[in-house]
Protein backbone atom coordinates (compact mmCIF):
# COMPACT_ATOMS: atom_id res chain seq x y z
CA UNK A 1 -51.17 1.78 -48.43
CA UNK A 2 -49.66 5.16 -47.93
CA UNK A 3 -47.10 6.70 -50.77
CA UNK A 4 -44.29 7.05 -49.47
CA UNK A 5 -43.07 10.39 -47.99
CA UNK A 6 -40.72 13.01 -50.55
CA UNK A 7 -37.66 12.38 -48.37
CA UNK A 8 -37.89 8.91 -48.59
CA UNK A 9 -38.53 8.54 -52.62
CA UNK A 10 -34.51 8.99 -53.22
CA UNK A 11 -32.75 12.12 -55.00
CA UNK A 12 -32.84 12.04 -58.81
CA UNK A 13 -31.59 14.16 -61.47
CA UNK A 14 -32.79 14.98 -65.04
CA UNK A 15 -30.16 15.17 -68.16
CA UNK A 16 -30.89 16.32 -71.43
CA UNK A 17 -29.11 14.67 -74.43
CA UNK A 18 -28.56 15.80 -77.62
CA UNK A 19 -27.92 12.26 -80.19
CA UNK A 20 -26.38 12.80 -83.30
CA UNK A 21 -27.53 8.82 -84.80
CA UNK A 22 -30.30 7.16 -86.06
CA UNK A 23 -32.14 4.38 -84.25
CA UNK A 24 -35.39 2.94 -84.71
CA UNK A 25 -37.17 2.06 -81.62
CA UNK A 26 -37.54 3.20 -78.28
CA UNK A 27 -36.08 -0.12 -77.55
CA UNK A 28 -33.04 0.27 -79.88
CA UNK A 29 -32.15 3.98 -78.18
CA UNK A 30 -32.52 2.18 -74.53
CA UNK A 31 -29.78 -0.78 -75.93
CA UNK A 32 -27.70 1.86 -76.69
CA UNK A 33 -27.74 4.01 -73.36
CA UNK A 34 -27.18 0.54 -71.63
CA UNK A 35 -24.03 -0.60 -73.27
CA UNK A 36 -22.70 2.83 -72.48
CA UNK A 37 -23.98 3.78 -68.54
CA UNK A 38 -22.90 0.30 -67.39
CA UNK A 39 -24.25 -0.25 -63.89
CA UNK A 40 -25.16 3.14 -63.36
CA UNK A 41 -29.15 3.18 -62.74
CA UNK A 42 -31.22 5.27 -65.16
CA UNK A 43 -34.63 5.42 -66.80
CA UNK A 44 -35.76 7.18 -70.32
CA UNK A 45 -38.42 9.65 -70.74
CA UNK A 46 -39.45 11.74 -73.32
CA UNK A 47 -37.74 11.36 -76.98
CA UNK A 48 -37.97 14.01 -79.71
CA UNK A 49 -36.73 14.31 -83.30
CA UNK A 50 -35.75 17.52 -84.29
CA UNK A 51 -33.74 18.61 -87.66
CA UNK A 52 -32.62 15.01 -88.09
CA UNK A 53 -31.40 14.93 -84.24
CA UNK A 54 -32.54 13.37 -81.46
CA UNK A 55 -32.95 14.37 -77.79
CA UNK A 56 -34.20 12.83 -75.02
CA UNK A 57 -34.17 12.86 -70.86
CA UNK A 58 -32.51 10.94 -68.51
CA UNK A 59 -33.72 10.29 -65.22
CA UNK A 60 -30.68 8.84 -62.55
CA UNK A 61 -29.98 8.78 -59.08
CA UNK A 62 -28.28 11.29 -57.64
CA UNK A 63 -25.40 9.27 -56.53
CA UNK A 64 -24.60 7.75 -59.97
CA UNK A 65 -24.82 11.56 -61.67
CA UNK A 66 -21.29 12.31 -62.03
CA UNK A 67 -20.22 8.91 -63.36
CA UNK A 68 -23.57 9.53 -65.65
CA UNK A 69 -22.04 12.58 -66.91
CA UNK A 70 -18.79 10.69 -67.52
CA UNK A 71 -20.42 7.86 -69.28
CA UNK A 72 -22.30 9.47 -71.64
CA UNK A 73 -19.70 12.30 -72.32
CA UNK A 74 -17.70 9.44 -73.20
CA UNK A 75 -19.64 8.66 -76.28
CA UNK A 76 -18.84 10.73 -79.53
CA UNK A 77 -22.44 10.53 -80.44
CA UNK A 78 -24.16 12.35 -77.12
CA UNK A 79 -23.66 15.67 -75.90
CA UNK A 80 -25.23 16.45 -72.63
CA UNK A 81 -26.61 20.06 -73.04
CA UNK A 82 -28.50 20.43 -69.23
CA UNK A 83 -28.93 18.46 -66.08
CA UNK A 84 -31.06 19.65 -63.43
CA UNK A 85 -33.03 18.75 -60.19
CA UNK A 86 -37.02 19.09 -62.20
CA UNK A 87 -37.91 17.29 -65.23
CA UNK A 88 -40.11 20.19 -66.28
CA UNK A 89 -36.79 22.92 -66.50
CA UNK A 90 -34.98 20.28 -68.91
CA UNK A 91 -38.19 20.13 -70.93
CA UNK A 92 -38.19 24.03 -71.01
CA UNK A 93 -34.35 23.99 -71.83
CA UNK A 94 -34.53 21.28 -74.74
CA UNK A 95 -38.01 21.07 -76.61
């Protein structure tokens, strides 16, 4: 079966979070980012610990970015340092 073509994937963008708490599984962190995106959809990539903080990417649709912004903005314990169209320019920006 063939993949289906760029245009018709959907329109995604990357955010880089900076988390200022402990946790102790992937699992945990995802729990977390749950309770505080709501029905917004998302999916967690790469996790590093650096200097006793945390930072990890985001991936979410396009339409839900704003209200992603929002939501995690809202918690005291995230700060959203980049967001941007390619995985591989957060990377470059965070780690």
């Amino acid at each position: 079966m063939a993949r289906l073509s760029k245009a018709a994937r959907g329109k995604f963008r990357w955010i880089g979070v900076k988390a200022d708490l402990n946790f102790n599984s992937r699992n945990e962190l995802k729990n977390i980012i749950f309770e505080i995106m709501g029905h917004n959809e998302w999916k967690l990539y790469d996790i590093r610990n650096l200097n006793e903080l945390y930072y990890f990417i985001l991936r979410v649709k396009l339409e839900d970015y704003y209200n992603s912004l929002e939501s995690l903005g809202s918690y005291d314990k995230f700060q959203t340092l980049t967001s941007s169209g390619k995985i591989k320019l957060i990377r470059e920006r965070i780690f």
